[in-house]
Protein backbone atom coordinates (compact mmCIF):
# COMPACT_ATOMS: atom_id res chain seq x y z
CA UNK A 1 -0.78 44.97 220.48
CA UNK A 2 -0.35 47.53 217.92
CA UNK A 3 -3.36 48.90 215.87
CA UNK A 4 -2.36 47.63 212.70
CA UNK A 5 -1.93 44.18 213.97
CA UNK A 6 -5.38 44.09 216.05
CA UNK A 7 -7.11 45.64 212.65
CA UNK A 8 -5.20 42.49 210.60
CA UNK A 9 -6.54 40.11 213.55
CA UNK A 10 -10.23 41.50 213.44
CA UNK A 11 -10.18 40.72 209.39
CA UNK A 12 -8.76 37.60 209.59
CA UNK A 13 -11.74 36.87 212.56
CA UNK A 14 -14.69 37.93 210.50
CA UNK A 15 -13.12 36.46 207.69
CA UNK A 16 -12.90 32.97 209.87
CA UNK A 17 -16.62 33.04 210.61
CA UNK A 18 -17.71 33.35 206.95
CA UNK A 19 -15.42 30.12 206.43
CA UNK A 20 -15.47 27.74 208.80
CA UNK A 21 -14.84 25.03 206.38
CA UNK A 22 -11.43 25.96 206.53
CA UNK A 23 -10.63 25.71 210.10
CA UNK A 24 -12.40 22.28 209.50
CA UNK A 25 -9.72 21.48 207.15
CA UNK A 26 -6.60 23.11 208.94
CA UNK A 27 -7.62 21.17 211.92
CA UNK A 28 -7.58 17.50 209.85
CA UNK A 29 -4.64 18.12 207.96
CA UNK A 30 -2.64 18.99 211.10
CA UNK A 31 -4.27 16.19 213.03
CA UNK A 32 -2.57 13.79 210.36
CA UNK A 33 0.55 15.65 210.26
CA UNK A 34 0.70 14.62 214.33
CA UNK A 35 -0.91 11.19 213.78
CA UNK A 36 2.13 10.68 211.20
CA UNK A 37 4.77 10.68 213.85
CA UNK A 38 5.58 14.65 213.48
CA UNK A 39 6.71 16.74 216.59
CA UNK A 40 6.20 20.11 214.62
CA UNK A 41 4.91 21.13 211.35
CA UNK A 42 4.35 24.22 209.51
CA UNK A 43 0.94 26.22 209.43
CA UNK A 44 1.99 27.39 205.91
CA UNK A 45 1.96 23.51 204.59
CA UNK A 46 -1.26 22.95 206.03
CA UNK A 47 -2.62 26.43 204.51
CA UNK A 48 -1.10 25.28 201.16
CA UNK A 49 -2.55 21.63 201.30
CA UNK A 50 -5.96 23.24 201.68
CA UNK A 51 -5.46 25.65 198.26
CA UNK A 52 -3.54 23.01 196.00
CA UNK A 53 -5.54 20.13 197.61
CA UNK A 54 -8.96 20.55 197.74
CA UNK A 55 -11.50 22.51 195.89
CA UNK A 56 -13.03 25.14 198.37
CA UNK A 57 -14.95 28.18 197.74
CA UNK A 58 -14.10 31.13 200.51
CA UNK A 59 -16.17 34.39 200.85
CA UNK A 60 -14.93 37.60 201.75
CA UNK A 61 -11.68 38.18 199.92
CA UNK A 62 -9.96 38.19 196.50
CA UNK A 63 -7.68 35.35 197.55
CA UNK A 64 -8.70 31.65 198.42
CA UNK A 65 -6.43 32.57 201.64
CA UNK A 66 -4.98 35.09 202.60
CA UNK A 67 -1.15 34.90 204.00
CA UNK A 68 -2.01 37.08 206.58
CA UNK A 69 -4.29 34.75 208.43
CA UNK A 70 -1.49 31.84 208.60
CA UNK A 71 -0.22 32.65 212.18
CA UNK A 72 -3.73 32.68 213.28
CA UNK A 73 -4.52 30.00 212.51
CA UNK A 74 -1.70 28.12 213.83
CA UNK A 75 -2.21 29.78 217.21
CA UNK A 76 -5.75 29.33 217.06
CA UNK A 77 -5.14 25.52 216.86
CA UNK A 78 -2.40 26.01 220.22
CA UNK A 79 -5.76 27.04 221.90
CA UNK A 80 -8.13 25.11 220.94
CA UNK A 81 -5.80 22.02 221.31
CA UNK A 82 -3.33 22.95 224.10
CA UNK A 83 -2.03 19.78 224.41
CA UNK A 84 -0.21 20.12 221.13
CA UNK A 85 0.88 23.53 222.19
CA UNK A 86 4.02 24.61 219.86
CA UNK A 87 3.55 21.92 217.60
CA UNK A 88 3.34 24.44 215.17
CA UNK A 89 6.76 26.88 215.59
CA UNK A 90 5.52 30.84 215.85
CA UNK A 91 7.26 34.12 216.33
CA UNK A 92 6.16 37.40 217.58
CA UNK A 93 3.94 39.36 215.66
CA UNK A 94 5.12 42.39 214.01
CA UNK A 95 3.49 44.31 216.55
CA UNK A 96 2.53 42.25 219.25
CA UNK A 97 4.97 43.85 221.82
CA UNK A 98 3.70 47.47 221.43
CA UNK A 99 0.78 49.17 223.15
């Protein structure tokens, strides 16, 4: 994993503990995306239910959410719920492959 991309991961981590509330919420809205009958969904619809959709406050950034913390979140969810593993489609990292 590349420096840049561990650095991006650490912010979006600490960022993730000061707001749990929105794990809470990616976690519901793509439990009813797979209650509704989907196979796969997109992380970025579930990130932009949670800003248009609800009114939450986030600390520790200028935006509500940053679109750097999408893909973690989606492949947070593969691990914490492994038996929906790829529901939500990811790619490779910029990154990810080097050392």
């Amino acid at each position: 994993m590349s420096k840049e991309l561990d650095d991006r991961k650490q912010d979006w981590w600490a960022w993730h503990r000061l707001n749990p509330h929105v794990w809470r919420l990616f976690e519901k809205y793509s439990f009813e995306a797979i209650k509704s009958g989907r196979e796969n969904y997109s992380a970025w619809a579930v990130i932009q239910r949670i800003r248009w959709h609800t009114t939450i406050e986030t600390q520790g950034a200028d935006f509500k959410i940053s679109n750097d913390y999408i893909a973690f979140y989606s492949r947070l969810f593969h691990v914490k719920h492994p038996e929906y593993d790829g529901f939500f489609r990811t790619k490779k990292l910029k990154g990810e492959d080097e050392y």
